[in-house]
C-alpha atoms as a PDB file:
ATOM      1  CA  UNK A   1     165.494 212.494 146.898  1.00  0.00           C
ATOM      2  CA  UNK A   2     162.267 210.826 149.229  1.00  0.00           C
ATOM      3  CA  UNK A   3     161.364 213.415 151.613  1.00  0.00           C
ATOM      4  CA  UNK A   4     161.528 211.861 154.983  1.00  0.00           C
ATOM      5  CA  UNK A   5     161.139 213.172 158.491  1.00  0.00           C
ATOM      6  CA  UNK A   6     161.511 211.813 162.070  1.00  0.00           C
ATOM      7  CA  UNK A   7     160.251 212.179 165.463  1.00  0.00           C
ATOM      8  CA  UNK A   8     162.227 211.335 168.379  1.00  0.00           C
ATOM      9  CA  UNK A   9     159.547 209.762 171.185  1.00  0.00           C
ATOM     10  CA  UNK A  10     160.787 209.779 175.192  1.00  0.00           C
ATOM     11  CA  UNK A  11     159.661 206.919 176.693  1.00  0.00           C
ATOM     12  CA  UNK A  12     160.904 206.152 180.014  1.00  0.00           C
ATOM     13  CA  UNK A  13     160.173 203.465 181.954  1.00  0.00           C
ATOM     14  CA  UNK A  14     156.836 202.831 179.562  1.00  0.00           C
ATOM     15  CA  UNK A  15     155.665 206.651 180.091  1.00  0.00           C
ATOM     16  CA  UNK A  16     155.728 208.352 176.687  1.00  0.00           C
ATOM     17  CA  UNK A  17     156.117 211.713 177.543  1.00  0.00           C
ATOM     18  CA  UNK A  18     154.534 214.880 175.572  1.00  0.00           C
ATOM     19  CA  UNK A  19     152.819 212.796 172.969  1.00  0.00           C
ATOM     20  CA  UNK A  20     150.712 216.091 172.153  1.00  0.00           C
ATOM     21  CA  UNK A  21     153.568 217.897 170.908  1.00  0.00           C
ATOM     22  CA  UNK A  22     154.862 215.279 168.795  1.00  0.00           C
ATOM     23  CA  UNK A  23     151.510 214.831 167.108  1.00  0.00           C
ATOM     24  CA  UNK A  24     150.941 218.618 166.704  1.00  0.00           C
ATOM     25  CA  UNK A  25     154.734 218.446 165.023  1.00  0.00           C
ATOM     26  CA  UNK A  26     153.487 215.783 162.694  1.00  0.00           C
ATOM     27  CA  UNK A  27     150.162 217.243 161.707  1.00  0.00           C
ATOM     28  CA  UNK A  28     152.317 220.617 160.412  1.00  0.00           C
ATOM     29  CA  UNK A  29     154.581 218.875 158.485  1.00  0.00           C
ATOM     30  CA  UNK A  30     151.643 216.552 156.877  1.00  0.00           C
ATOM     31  CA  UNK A  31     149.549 219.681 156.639  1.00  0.00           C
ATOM     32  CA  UNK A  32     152.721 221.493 154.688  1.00  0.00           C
ATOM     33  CA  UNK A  33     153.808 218.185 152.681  1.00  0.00           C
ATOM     34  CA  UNK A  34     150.079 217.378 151.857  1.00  0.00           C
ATOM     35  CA  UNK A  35     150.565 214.249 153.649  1.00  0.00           C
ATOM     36  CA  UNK A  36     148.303 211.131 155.186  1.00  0.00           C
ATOM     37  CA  UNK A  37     147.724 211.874 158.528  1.00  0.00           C
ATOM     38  CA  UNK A  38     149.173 209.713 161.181  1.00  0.00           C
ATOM     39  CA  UNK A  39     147.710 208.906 164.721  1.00  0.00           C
ATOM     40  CA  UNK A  40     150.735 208.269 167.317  1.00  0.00           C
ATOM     41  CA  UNK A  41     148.284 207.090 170.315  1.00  0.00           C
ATOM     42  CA  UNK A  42     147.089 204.396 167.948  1.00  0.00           C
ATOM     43  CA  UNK A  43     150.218 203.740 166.173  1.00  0.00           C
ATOM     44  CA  UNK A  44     152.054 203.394 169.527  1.00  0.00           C
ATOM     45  CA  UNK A  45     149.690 201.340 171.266  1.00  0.00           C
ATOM     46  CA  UNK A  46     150.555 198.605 172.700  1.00  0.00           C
ATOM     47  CA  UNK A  47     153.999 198.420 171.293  1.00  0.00           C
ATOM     48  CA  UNK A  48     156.023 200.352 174.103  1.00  0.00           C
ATOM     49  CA  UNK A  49     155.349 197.103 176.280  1.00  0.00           C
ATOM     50  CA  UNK A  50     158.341 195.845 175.956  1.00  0.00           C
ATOM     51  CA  UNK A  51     160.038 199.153 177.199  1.00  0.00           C
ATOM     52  CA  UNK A  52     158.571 199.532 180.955  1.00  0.00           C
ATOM     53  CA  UNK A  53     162.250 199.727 182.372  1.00  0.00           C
ATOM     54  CA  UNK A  54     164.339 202.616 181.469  1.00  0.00           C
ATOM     55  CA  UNK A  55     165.315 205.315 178.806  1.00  0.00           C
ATOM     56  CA  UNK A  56     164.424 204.894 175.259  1.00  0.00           C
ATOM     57  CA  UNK A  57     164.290 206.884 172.137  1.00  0.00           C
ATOM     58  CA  UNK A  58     161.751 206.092 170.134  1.00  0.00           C
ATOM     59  CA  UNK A  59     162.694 206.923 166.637  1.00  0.00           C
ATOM     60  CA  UNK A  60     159.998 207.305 163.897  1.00  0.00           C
ATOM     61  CA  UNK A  61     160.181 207.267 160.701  1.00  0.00           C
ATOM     62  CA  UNK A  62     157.621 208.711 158.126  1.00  0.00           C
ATOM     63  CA  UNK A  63     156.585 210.201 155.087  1.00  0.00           C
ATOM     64  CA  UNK A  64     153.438 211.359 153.004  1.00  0.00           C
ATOM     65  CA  UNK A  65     152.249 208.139 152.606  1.00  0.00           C
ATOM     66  CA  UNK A  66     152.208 207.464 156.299  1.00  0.00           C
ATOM     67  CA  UNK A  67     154.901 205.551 159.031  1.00  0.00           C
ATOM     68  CA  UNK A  68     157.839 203.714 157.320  1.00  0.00           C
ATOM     69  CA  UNK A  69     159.764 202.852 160.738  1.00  0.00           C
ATOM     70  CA  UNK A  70     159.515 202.864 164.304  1.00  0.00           C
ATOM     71  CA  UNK A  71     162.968 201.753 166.110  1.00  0.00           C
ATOM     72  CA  UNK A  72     163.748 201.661 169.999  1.00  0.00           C
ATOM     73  CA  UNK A  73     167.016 202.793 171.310  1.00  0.00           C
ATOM     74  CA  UNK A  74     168.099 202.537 174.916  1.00  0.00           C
ATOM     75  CA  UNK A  75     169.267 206.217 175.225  1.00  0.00           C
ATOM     76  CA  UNK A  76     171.951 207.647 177.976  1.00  0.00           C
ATOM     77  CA  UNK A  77     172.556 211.692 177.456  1.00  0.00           C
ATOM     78  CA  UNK A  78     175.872 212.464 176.036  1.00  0.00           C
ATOM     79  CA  UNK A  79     178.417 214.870 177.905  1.00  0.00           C
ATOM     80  CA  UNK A  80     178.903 218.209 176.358  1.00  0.00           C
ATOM     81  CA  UNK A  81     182.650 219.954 177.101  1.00  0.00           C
ATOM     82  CA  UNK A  82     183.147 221.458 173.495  1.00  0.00           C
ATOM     83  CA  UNK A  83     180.807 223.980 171.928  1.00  0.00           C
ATOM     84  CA  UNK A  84     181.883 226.611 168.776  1.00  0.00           C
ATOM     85  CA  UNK A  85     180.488 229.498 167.275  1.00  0.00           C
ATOM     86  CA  UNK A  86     179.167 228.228 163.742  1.00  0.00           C
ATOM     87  CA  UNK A  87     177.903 230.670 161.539  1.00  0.00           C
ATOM     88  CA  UNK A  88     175.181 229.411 158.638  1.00  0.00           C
ATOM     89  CA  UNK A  89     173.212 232.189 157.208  1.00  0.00           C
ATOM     90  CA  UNK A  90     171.906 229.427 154.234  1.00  0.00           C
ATOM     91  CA  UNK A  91     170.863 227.289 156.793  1.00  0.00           C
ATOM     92  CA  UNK A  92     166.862 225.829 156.563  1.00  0.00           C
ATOM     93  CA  UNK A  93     165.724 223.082 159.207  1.00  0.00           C
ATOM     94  CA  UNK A  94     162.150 224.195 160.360  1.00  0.00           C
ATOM     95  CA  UNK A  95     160.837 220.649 159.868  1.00  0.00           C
ATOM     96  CA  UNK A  96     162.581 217.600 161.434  1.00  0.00           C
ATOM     97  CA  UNK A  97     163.724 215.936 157.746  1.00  0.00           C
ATOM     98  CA  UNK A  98     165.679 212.813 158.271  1.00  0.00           C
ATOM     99  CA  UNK A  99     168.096 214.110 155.842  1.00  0.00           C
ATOM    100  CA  UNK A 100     170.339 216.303 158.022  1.00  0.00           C
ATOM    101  CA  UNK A 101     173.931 216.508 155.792  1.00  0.00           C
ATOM    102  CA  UNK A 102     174.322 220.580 156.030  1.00  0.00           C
ATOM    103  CA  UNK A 103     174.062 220.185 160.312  1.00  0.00           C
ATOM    104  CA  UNK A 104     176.332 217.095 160.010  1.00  0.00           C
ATOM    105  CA  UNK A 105     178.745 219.265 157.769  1.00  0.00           C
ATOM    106  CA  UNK A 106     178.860 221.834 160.227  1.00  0.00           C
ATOM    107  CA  UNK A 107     179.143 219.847 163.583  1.00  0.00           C
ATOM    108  CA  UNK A 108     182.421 217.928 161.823  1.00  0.00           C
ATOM    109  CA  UNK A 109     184.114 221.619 160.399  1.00  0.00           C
ATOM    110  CA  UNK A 110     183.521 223.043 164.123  1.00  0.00           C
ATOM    111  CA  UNK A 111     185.699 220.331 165.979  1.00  0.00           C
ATOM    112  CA  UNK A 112     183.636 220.187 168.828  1.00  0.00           C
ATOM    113  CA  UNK A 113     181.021 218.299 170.608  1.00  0.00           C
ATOM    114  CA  UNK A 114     178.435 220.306 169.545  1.00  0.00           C
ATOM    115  CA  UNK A 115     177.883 223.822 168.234  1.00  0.00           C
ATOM    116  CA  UNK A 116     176.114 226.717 168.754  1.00  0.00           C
ATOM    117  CA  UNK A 117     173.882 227.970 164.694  1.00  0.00           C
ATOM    118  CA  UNK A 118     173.808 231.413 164.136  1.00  0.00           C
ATOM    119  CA  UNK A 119     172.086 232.770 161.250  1.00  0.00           C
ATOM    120  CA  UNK A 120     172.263 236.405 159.740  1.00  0.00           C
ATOM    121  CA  UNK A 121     174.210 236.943 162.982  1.00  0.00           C
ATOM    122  CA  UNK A 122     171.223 235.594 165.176  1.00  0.00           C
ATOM    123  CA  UNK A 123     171.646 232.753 167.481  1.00  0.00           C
ATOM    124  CA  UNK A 124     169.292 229.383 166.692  1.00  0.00           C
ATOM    125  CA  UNK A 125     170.080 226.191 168.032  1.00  0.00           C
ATOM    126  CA  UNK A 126     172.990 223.469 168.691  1.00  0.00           C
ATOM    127  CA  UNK A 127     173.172 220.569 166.524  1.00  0.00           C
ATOM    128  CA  UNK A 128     170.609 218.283 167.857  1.00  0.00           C
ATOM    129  CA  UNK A 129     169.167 220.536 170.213  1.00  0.00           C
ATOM    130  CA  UNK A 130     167.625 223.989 171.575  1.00  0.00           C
ATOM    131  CA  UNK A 131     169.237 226.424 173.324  1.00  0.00           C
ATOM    132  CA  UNK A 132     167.802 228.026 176.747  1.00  0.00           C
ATOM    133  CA  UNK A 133     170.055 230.804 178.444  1.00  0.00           C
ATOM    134  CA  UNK A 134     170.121 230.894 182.039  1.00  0.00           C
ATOM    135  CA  UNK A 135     170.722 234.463 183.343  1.00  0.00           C
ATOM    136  CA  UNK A 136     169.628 235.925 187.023  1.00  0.00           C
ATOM    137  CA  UNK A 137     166.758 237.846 185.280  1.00  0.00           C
ATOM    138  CA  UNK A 138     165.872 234.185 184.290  1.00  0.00           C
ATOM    139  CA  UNK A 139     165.388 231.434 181.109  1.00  0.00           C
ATOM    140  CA  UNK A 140     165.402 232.255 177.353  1.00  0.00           C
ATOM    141  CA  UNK A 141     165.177 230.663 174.449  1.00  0.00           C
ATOM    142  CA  UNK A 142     166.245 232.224 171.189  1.00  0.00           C
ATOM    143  CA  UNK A 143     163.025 233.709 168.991  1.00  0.00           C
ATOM    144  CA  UNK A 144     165.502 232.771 166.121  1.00  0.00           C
ATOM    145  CA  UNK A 145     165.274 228.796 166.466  1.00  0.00           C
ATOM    146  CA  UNK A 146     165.326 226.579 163.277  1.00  0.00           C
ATOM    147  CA  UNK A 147     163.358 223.946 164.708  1.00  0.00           C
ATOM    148  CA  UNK A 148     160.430 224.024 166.691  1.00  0.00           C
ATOM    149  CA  UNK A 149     161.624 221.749 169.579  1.00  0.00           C
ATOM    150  CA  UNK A 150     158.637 219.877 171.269  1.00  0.00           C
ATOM    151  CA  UNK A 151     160.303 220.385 175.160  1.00  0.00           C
ATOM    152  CA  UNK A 152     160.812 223.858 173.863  1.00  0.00           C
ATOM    153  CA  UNK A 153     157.222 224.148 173.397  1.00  0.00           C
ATOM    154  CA  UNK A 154     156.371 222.167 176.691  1.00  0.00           C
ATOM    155  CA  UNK A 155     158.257 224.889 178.633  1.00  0.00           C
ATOM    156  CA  UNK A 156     157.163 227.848 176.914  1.00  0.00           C
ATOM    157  CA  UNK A 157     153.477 227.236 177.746  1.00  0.00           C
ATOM    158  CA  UNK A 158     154.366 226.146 180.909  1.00  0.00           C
ATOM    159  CA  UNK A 159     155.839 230.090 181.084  1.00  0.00           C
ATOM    160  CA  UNK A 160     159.497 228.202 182.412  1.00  0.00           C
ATOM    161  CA  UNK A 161     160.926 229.511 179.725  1.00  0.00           C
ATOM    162  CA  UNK A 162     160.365 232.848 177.826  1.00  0.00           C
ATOM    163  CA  UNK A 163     161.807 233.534 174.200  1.00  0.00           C
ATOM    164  CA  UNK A 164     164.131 236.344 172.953  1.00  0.00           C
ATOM    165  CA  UNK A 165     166.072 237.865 170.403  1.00  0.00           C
ATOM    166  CA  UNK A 166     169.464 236.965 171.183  1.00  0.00           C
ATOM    167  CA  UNK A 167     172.404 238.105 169.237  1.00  0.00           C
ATOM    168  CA  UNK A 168     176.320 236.723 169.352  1.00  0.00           C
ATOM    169  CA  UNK A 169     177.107 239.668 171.906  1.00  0.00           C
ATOM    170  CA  UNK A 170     174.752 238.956 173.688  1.00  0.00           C
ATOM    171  CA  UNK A 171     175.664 235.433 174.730  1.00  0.00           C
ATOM    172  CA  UNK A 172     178.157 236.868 177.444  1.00  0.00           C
ATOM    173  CA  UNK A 173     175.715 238.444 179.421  1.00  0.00           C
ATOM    174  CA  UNK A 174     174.605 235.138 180.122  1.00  0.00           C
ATOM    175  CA  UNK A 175     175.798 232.019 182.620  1.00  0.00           C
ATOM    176  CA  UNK A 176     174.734 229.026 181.338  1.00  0.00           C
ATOM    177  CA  UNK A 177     173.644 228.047 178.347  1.00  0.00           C
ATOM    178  CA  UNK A 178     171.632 224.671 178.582  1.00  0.00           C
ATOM    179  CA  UNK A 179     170.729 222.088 175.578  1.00  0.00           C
ATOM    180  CA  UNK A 180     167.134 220.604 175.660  1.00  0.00           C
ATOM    181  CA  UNK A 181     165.549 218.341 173.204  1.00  0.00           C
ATOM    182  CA  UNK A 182     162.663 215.779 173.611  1.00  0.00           C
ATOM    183  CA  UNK A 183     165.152 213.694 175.221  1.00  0.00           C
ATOM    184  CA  UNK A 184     167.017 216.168 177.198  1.00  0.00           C
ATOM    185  CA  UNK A 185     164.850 218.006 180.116  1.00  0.00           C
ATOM    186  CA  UNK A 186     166.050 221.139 182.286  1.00  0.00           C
ATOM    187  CA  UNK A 187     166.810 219.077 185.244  1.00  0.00           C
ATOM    188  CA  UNK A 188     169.246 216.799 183.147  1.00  0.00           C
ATOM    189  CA  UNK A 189     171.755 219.695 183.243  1.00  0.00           C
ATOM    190  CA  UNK A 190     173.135 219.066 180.030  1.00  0.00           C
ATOM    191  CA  UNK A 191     175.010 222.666 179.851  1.00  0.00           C
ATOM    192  CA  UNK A 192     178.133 224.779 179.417  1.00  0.00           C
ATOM    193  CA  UNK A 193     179.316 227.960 181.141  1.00  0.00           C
ATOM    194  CA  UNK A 194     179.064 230.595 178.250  1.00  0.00           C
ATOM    195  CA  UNK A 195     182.690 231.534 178.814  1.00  0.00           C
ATOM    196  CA  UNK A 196     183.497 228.388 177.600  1.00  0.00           C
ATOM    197  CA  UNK A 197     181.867 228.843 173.624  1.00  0.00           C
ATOM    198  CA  UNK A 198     184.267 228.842 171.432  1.00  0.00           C
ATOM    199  CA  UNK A 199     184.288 231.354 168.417  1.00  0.00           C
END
């Protein structure tokens, strides 16, 4: 099978937003694949013209021999009300492979809108997202992630967020548990009431 990975670009209203993170992304999985190395400001330029007005995903496409496909989607966040408990202790997604069958598998055996990976009874991440747990002592992410989620990065240095081992019990003592991705900021409130996971 062609090893392929993607990067999903925010551009909103022609602002590309944390274009360092998605190139430090893309030089580890070059460096770890033994890849050509790929320059987004240069690949980019110019061609998010067209895109001054609005929300759009841009979706790119590569491989060790460089970019294969750039695409632009006009993106709207989706509405969470269903998230289960989905235990995968053979899970592996620490780089952003195109190929993502086991996480599709799982999301369709769960039933819901999205679900909630734990591994070797750890909790990682949601489907297509990171996790961050809102609490009155404040906002953690789990040290147990699969992927290493670009806003996740963003907010750590920014010390909004803070990581932490977080276990299944654990997700009670919390209020909210909110989904962020490079599309999905903080302030887009795309979250749940902990209560509401379903095991």
């Amino acid at each position: 099978m062609k090893l392929q990975f993607s990067e999903a670009i925010k551009i909103k209203d022609g602002i590309i937003y944390n274009l360092p993170y998605h190139q430090a992304r893309i030089d580890r999985t070059l460096t770890k694949f033994e890849g050509l190395k790929i320059d987004l400001v240069s690949t980019l330029a110019g061609i998010t013209d067209d895109f001054n007005n609005g929300l759009f995903k841009c979706r790119l496409i590569y491989g060790k021999a460089g970019v294969e496909n750039i695409e632009f989607i006009p993106y709207s966040l989706r509405r969470i009300n269903t998230v289960r408990l989905i235990t995968a202790d053979d899970i592996e997604y620490d780089y952003k492979y195109t190929d993502r069958a086991r996480l599709n598998e799982l999301l369709d055996q769960s039933g819901c809108d999205d679900i909630i990976i734990v591994k070797n009874g750890l909790v990682t991440d949601a489907f297509a997202a990171n996790l961050i747990f809102e609490s009155s002592d404040g906002l953690f992410t789990p040290d147990a992630y699969l992927l290493p989620g670009t806003k996740r990065q963003y907010l750590l240095d920014m010390g909004i967020i803070r990581q932490k081992r977080i276990t299944v019990a654990d997700i009670k003592i919390y209020d909210r548990i909110r989904f962020i991705s490079a599309m999905i900021d903080l302030e887009d409130n795309v979250c749940i009431n902990s209560f509401q996971v379903r095991i």
